[in-house]
PDB file of N, CA and C in Angstrom:
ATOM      1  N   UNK A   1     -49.933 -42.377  20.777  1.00  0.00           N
ATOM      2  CA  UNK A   1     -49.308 -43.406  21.613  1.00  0.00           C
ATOM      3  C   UNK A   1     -47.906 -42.951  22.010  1.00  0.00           C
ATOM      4  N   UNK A   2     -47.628 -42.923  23.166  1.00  0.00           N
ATOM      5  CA  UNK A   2     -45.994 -42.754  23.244  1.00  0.00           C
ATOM      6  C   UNK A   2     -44.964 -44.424  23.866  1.00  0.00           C
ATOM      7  N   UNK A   3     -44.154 -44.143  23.545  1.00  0.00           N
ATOM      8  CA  UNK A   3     -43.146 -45.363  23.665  1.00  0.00           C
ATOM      9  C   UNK A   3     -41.800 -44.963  24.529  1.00  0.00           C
ATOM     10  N   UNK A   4     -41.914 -45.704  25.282  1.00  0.00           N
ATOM     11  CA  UNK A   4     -40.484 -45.295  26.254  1.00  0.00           C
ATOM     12  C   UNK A   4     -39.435 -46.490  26.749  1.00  0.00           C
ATOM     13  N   UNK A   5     -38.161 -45.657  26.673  1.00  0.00           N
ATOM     14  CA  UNK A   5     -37.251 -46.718  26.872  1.00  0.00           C
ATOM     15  C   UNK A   5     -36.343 -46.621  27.757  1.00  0.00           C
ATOM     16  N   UNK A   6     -36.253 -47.078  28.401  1.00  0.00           N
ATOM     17  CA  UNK A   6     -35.336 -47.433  29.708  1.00  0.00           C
ATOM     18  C   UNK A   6     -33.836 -47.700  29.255  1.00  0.00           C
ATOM     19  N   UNK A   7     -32.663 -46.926  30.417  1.00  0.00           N
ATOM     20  CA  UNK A   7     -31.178 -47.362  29.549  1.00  0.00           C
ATOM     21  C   UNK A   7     -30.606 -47.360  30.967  1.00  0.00           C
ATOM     22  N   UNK A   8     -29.574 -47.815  30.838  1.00  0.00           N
ATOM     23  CA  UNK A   8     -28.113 -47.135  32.347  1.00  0.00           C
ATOM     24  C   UNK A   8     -28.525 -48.361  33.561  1.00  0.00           C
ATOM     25  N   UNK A   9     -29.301 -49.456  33.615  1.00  0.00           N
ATOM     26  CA  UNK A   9     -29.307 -49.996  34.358  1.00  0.00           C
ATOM     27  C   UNK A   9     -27.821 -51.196  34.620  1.00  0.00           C
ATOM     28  N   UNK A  10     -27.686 -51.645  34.967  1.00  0.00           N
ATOM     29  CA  UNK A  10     -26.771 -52.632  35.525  1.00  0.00           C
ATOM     30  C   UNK A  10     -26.274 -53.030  36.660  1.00  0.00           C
ATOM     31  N   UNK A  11     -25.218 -53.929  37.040  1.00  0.00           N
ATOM     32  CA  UNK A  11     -24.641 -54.343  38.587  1.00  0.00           C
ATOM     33  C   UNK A  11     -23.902 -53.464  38.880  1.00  0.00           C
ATOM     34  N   UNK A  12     -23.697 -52.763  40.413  1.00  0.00           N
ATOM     35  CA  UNK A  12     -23.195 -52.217  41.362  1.00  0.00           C
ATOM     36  C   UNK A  12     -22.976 -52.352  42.526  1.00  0.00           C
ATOM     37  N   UNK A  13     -21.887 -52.128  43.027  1.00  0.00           N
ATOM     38  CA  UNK A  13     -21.893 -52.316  44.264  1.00  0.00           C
ATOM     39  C   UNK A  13     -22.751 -51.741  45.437  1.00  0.00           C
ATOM     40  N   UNK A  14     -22.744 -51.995  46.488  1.00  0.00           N
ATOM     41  CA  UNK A  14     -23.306 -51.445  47.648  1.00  0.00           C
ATOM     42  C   UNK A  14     -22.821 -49.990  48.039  1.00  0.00           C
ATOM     43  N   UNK A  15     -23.584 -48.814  47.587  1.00  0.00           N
ATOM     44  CA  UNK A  15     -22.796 -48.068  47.861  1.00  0.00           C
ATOM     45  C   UNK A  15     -22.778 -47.384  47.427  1.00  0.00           C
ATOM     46  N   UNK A  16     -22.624 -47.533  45.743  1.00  0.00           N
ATOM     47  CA  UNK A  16     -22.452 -47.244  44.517  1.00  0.00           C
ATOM     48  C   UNK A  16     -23.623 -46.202  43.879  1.00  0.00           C
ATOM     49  N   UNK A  17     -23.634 -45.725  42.586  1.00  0.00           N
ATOM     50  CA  UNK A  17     -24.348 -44.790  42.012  1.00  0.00           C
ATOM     51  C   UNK A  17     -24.791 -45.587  40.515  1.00  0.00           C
ATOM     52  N   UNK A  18     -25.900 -45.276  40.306  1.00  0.00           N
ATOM     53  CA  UNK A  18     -26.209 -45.435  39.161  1.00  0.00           C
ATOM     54  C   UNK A  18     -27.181 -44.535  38.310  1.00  0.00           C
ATOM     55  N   UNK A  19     -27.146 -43.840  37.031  1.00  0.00           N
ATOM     56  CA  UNK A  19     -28.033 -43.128  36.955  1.00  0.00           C
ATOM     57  C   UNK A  19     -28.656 -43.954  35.482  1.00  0.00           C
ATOM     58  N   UNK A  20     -30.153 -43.613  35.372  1.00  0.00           N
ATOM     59  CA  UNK A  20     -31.132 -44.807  34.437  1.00  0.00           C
ATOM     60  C   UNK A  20     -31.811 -43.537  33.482  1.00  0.00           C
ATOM     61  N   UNK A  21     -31.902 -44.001  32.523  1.00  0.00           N
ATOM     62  CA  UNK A  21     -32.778 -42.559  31.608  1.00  0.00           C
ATOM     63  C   UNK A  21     -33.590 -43.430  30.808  1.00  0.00           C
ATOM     64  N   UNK A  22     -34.803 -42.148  30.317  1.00  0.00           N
ATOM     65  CA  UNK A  22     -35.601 -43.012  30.080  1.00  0.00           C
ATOM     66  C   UNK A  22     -36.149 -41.932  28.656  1.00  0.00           C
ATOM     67  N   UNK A  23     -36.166 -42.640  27.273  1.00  0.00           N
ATOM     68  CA  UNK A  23     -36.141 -41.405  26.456  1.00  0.00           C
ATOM     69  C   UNK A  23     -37.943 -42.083  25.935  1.00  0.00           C
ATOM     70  N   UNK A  24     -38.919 -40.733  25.943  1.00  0.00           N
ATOM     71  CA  UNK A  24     -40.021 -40.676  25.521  1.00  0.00           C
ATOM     72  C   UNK A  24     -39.980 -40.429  23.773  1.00  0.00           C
ATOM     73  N   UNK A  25     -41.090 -41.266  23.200  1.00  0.00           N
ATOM     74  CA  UNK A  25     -41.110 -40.959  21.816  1.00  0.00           C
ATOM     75  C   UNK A  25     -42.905 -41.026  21.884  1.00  0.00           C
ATOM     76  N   UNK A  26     -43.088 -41.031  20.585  1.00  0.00           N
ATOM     77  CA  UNK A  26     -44.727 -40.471  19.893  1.00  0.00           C
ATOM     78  C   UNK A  26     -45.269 -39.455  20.208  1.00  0.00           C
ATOM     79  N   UNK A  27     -46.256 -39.118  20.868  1.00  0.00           N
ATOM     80  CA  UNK A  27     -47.118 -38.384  20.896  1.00  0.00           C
ATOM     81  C   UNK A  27     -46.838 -37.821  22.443  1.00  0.00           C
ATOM     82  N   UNK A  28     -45.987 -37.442  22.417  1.00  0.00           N
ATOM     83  CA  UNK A  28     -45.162 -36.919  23.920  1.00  0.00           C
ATOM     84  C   UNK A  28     -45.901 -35.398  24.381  1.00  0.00           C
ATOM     85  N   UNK A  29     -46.205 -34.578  23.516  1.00  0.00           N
ATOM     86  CA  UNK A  29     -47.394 -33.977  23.805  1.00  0.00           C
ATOM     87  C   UNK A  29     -48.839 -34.050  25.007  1.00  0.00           C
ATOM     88  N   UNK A  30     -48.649 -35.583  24.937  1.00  0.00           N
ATOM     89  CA  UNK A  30     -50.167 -36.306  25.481  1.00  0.00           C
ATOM     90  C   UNK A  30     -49.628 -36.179  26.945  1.00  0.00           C
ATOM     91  N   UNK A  31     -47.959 -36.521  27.155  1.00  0.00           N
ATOM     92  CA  UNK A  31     -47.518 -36.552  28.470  1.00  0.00           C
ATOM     93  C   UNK A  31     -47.939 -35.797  29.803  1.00  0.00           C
ATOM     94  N   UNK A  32     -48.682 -36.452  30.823  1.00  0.00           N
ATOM     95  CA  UNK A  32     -48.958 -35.168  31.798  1.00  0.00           C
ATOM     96  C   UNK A  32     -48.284 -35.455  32.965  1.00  0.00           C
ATOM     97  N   UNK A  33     -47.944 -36.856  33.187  1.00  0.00           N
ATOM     98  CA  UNK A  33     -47.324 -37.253  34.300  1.00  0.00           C
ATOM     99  C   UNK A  33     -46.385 -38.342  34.184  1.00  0.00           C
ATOM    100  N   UNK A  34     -44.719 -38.428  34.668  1.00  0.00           N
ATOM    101  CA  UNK A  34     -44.048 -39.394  34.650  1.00  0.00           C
ATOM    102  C   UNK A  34     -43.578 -39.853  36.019  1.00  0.00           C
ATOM    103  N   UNK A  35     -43.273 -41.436  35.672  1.00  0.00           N
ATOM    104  CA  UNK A  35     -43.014 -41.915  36.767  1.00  0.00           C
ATOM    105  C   UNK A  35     -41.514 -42.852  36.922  1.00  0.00           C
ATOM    106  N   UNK A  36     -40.733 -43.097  38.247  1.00  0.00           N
ATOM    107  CA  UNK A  36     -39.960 -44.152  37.717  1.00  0.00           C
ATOM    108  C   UNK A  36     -41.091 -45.286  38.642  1.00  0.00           C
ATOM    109  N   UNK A  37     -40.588 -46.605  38.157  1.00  0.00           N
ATOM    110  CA  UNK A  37     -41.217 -47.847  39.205  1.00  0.00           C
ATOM    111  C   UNK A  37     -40.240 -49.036  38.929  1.00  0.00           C
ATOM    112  N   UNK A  38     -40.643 -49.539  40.318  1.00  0.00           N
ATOM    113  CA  UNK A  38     -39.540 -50.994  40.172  1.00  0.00           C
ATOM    114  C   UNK A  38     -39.977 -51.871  40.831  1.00  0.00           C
ATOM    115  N   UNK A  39     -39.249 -53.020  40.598  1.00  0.00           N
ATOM    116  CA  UNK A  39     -40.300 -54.315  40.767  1.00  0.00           C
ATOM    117  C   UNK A  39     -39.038 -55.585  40.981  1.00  0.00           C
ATOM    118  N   UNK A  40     -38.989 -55.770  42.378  1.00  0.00           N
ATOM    119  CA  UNK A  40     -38.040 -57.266  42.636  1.00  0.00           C
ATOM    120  C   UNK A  40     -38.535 -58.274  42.670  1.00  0.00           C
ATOM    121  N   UNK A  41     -38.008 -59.216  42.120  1.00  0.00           N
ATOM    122  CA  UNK A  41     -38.736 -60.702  42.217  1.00  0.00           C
ATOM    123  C   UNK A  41     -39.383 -61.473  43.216  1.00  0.00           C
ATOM    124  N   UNK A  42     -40.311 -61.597  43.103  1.00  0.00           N
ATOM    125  CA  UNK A  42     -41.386 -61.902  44.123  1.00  0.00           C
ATOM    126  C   UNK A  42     -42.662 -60.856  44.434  1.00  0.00           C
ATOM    127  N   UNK A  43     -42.244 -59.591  44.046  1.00  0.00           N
ATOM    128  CA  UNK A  43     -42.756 -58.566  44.566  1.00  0.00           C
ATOM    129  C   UNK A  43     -43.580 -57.825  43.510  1.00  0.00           C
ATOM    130  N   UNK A  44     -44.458 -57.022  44.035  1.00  0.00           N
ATOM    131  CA  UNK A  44     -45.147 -56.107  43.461  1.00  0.00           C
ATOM    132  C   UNK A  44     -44.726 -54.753  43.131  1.00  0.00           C
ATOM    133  N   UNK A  45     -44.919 -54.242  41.761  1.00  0.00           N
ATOM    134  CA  UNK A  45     -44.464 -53.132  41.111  1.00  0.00           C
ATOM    135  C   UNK A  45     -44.794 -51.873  42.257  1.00  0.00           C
ATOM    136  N   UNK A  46     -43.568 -51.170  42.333  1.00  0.00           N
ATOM    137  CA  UNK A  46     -43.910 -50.321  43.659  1.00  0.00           C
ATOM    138  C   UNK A  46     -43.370 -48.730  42.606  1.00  0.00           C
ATOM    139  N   UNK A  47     -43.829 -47.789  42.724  1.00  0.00           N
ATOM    140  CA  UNK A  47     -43.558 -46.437  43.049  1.00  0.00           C
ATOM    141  C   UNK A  47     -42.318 -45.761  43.590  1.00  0.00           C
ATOM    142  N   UNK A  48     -41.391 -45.435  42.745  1.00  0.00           N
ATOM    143  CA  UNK A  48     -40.047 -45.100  43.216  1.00  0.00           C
ATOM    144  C   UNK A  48     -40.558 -43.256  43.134  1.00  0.00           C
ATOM    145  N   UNK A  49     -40.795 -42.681  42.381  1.00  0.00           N
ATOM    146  CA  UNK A  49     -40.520 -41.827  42.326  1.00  0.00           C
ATOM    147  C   UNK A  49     -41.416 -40.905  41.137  1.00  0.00           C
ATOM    148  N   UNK A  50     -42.111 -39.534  41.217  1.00  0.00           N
ATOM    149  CA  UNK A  50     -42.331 -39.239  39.814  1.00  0.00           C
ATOM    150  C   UNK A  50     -42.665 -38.058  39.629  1.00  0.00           C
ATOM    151  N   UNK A  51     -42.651 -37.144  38.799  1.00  0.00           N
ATOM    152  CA  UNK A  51     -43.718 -36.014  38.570  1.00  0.00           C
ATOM    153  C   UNK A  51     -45.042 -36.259  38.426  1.00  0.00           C
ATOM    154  N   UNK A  52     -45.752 -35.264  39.205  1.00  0.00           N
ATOM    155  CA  UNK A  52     -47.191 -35.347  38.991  1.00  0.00           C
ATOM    156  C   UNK A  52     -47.805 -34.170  37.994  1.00  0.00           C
ATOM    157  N   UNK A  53     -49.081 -34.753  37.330  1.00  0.00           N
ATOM    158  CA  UNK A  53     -49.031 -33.391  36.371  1.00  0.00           C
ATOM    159  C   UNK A  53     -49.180 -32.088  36.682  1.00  0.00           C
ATOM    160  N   UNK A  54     -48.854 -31.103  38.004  1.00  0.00           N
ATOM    161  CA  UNK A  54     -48.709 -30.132  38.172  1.00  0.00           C
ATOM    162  C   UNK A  54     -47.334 -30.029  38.506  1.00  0.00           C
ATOM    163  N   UNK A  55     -46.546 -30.971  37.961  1.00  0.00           N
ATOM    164  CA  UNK A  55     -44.545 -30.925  38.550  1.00  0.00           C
ATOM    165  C   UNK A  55     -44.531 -30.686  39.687  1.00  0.00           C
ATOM    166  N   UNK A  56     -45.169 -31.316  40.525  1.00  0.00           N
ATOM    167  CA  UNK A  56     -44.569 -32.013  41.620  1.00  0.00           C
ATOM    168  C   UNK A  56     -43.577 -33.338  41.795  1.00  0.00           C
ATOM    169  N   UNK A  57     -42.980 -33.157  42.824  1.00  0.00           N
ATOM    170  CA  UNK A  57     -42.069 -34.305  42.873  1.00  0.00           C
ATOM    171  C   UNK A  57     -42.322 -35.061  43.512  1.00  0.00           C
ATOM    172  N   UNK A  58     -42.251 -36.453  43.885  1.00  0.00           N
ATOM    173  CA  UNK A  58     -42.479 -37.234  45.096  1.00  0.00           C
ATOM    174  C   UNK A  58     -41.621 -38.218  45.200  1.00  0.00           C
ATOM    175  N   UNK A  59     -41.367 -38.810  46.120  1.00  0.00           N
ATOM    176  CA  UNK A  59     -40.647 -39.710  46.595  1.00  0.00           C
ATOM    177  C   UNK A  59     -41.225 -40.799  47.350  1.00  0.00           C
ATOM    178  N   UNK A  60     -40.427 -42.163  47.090  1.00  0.00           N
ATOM    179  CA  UNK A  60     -40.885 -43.397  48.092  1.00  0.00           C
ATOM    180  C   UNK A  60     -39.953 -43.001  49.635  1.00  0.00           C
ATOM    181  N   UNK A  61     -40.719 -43.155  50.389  1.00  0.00           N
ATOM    182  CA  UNK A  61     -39.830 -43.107  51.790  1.00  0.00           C
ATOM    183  C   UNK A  61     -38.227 -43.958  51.397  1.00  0.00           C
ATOM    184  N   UNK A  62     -38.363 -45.048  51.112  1.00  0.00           N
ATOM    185  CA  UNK A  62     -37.141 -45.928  50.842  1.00  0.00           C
ATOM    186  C   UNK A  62     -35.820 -45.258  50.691  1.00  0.00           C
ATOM    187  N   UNK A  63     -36.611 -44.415  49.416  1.00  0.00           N
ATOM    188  CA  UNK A  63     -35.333 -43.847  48.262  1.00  0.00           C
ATOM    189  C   UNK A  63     -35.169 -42.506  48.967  1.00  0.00           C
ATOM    190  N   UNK A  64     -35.672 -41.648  49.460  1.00  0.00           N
ATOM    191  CA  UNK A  64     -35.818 -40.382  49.553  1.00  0.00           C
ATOM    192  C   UNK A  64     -34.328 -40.205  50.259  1.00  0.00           C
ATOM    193  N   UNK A  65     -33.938 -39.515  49.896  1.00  0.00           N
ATOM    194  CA  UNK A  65     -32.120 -38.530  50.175  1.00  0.00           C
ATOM    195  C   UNK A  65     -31.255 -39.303  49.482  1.00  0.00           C
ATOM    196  N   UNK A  66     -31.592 -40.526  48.618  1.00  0.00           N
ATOM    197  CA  UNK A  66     -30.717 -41.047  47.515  1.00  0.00           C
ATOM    198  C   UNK A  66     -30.659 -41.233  46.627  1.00  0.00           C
ATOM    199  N   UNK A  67     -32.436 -40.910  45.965  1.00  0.00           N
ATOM    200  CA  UNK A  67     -32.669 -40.898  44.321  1.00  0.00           C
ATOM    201  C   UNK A  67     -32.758 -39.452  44.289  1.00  0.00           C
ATOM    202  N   UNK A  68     -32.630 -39.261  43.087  1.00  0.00           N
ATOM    203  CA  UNK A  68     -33.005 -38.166  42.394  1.00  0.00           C
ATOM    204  C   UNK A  68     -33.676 -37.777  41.135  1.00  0.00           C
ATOM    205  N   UNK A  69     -34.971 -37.459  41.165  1.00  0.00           N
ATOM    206  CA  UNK A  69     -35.782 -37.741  39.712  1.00  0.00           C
ATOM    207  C   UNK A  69     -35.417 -36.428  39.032  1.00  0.00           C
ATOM    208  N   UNK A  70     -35.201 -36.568  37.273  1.00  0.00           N
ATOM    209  CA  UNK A  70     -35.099 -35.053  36.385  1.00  0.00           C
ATOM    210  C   UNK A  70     -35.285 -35.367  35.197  1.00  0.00           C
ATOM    211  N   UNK A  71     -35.882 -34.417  34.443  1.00  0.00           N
ATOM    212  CA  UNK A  71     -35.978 -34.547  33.033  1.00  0.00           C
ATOM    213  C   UNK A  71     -35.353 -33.177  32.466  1.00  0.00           C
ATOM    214  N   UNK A  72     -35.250 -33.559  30.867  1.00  0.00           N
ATOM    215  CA  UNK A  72     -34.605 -32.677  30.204  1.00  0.00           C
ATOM    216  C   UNK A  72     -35.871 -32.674  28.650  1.00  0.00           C
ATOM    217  N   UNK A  73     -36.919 -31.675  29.418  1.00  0.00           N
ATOM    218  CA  UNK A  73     -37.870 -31.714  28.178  1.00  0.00           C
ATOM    219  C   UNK A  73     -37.286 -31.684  26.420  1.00  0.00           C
ATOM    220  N   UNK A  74     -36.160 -30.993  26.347  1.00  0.00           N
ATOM    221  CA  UNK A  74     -35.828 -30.657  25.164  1.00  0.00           C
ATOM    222  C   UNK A  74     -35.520 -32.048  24.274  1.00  0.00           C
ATOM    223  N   UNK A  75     -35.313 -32.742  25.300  1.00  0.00           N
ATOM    224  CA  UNK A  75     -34.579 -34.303  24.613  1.00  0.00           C
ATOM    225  C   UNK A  75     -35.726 -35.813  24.717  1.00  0.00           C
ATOM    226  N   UNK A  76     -37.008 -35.011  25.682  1.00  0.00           N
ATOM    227  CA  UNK A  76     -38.021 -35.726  25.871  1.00  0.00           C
ATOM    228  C   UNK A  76     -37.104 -36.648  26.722  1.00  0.00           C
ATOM    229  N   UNK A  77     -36.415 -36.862  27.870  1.00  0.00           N
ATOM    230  CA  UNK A  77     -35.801 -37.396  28.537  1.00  0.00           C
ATOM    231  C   UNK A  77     -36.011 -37.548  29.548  1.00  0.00           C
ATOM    232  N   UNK A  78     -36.385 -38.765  30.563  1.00  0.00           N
ATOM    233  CA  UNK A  78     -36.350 -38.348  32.095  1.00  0.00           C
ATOM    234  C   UNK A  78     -35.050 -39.199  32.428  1.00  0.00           C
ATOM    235  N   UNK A  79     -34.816 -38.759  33.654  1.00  0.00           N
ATOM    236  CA  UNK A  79     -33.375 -39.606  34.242  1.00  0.00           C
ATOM    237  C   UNK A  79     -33.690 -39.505  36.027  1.00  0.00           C
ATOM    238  N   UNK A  80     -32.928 -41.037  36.150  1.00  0.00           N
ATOM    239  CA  UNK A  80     -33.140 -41.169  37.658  1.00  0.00           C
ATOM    240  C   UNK A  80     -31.630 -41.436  38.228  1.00  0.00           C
ATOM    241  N   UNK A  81     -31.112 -40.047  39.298  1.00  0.00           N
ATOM    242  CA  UNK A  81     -29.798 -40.999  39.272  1.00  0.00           C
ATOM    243  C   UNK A  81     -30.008 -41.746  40.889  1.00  0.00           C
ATOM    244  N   UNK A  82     -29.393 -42.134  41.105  1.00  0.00           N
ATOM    245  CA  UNK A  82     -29.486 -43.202  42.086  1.00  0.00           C
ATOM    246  C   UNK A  82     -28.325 -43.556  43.163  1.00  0.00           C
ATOM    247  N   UNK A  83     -28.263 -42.854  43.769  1.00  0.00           N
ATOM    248  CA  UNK A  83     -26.884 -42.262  44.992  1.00  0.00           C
ATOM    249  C   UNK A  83     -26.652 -43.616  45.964  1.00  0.00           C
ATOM    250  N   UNK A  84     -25.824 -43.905  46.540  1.00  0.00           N
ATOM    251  CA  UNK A  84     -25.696 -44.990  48.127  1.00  0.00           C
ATOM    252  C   UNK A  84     -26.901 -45.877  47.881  1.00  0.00           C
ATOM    253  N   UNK A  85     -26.584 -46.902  47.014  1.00  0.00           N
ATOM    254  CA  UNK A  85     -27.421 -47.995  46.701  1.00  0.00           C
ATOM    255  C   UNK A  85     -27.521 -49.087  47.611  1.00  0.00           C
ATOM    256  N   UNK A  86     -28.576 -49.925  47.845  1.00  0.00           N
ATOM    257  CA  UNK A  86     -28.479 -51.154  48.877  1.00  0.00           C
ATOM    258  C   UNK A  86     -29.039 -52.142  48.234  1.00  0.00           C
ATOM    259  N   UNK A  87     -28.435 -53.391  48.958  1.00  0.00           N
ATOM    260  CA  UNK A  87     -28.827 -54.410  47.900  1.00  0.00           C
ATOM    261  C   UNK A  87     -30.820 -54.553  47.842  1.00  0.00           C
ATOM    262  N   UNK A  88     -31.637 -53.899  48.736  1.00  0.00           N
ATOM    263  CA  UNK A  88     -32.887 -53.945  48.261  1.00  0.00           C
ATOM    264  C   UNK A  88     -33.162 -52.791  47.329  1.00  0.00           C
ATOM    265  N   UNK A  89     -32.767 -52.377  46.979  1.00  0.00           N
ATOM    266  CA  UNK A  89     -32.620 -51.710  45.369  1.00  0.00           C
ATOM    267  C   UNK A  89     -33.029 -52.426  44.100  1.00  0.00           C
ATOM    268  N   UNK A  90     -31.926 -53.555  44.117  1.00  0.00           N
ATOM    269  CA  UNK A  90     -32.050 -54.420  43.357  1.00  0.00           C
ATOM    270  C   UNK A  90     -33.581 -55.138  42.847  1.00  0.00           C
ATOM    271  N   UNK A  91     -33.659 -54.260  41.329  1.00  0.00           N
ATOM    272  CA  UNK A  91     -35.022 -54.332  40.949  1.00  0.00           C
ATOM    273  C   UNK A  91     -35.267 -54.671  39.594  1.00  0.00           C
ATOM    274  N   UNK A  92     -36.143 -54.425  38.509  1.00  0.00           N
ATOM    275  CA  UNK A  92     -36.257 -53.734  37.696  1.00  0.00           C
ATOM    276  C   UNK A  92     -36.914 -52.952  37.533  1.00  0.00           C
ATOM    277  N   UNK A  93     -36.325 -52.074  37.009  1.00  0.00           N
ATOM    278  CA  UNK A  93     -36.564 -50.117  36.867  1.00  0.00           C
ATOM    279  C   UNK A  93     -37.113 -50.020  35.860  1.00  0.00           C
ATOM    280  N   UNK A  94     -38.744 -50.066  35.810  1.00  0.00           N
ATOM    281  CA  UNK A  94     -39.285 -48.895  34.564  1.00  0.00           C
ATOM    282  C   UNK A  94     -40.003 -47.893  34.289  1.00  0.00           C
ATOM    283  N   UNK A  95     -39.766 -47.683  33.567  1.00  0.00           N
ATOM    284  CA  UNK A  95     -40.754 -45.642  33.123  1.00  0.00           C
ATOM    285  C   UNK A  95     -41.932 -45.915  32.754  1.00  0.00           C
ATOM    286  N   UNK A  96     -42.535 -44.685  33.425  1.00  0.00           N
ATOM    287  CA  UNK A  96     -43.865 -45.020  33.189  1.00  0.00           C
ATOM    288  C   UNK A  96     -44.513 -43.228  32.768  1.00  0.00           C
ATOM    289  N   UNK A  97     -46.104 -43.642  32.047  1.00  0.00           N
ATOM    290  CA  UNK A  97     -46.249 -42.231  31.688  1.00  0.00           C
ATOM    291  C   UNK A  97     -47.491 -42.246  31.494  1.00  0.00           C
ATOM    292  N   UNK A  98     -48.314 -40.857  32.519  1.00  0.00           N
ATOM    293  CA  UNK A  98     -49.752 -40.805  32.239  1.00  0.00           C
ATOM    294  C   UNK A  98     -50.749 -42.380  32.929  1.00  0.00           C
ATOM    295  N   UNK A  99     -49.840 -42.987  33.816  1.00  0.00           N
ATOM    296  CA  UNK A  99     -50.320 -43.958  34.344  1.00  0.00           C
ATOM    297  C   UNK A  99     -50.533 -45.022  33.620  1.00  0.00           C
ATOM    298  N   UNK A 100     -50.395 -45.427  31.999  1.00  0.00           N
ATOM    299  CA  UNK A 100     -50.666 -46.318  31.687  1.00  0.00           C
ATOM    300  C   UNK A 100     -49.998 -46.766  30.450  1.00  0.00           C
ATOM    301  N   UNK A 101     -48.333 -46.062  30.102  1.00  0.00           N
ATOM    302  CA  UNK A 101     -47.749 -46.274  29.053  1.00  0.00           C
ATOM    303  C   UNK A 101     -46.523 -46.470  30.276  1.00  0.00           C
ATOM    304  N   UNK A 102     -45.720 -47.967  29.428  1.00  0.00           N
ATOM    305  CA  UNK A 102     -44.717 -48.381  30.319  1.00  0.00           C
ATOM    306  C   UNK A 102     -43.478 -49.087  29.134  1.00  0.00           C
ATOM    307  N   UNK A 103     -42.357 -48.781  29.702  1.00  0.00           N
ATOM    308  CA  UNK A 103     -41.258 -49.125  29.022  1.00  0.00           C
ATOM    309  C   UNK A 103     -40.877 -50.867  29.335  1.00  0.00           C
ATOM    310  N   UNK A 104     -40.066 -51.152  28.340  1.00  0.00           N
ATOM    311  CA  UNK A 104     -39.478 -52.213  29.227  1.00  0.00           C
ATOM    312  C   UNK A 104     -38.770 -52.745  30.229  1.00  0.00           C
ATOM    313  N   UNK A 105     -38.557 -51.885  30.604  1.00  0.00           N
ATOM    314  CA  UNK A 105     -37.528 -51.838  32.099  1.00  0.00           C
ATOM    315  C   UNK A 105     -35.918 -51.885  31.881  1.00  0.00           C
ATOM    316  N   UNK A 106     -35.203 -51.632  32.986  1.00  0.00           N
ATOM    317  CA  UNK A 106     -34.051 -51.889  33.154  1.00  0.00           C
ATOM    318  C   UNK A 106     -33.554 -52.477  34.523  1.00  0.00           C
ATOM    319  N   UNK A 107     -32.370 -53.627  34.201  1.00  0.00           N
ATOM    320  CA  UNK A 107     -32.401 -54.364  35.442  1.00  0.00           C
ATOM    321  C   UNK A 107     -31.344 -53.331  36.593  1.00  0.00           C
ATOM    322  N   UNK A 108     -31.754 -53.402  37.775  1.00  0.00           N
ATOM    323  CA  UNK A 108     -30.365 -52.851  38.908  1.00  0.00           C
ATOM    324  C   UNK A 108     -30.295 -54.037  39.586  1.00  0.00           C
ATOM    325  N   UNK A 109     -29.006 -53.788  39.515  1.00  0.00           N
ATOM    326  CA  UNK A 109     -28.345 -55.288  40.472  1.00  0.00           C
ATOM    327  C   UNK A 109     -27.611 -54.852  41.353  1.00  0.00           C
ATOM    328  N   UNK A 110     -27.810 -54.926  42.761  1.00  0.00           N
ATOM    329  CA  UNK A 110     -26.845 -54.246  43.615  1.00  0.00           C
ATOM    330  C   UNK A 110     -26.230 -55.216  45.133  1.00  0.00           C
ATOM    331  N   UNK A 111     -24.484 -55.886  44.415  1.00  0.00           N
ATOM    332  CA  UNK A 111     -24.244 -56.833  44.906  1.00  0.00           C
ATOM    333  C   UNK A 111     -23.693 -56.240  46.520  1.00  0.00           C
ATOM    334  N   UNK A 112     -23.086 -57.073  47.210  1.00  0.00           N
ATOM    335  CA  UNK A 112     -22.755 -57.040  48.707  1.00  0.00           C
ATOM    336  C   UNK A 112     -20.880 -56.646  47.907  1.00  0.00           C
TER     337      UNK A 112
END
C-alpha cells in the first residue's frame, strides 16, 4: 500500500507562486505513475499534471507555461511548483499514484 501526503498549499495572491510537495511512503516500489489533481468546489476532480509510467510529462492546457511537475526519487518526493497563479487555480491539490492511491489534499487559495 503506499500513502501520500500533500504539504505547501495555502492563500496567494494573483500572480503569485506556490510550490506543493507531496512525500510517498509504503510500498513505493509499486509506484509506476504519479499525478498532481485538483478539484474546486462545485467541480469535478480534474488532471493538473503527471508522469506517466514511461516518464513522460503532461500537462492540462490551463496550467501549461506555469506549473511545473518534479520529483526527487531519493526522498520519494514529488513537487509541483506553481508560477503566475489565477484565481481559477483556486482548488484543492492532491497526489495521486498508480491511478488509485490518493492523498489528502492541499488547499490553494488564490485571492484578487
Amino acid at each position: 500500500q503506499v500513502q501520500l501526503v500533500e504539504s505547501g498549499g495555502g492563500l496567494v495572491q494573483v500572480g503569485g507562486s506556490l510550490r506543493l510537495s507531496c512525500a510517498a511512503s509504503g510500498t513505493v516500489g509499486d509506484i509506476v505513475n504519479m499525478a498532481w489533481y485538483r478539484q474546486a468546489p462545485g467541480e469535478q476532480r480534474e488532471l493538473v499534471t503527471m508522469f506517466t509510467s514511461t516518464n513522460v510529462i503532461r500537462y492540462a492546457d490551463s496550467v501549461k507555461g506555469r506549473f511545473t511537475i518534479s520529483r526527487d526519487n531519493a526522498k520519494n518526493t514529488m513537487f509541483l511548483q506553481m508560477n503566475m497563479l489565477k484565481p481559477e487555480d483556486t482548488a484543492v491539490y492532491y497526489c495521486n499514484a498508480n491511478c488509485r492511491n490518493w492523498g489528502r489534499g492541499t488547499q490553494v487559495t488564490v485571492s484578487l
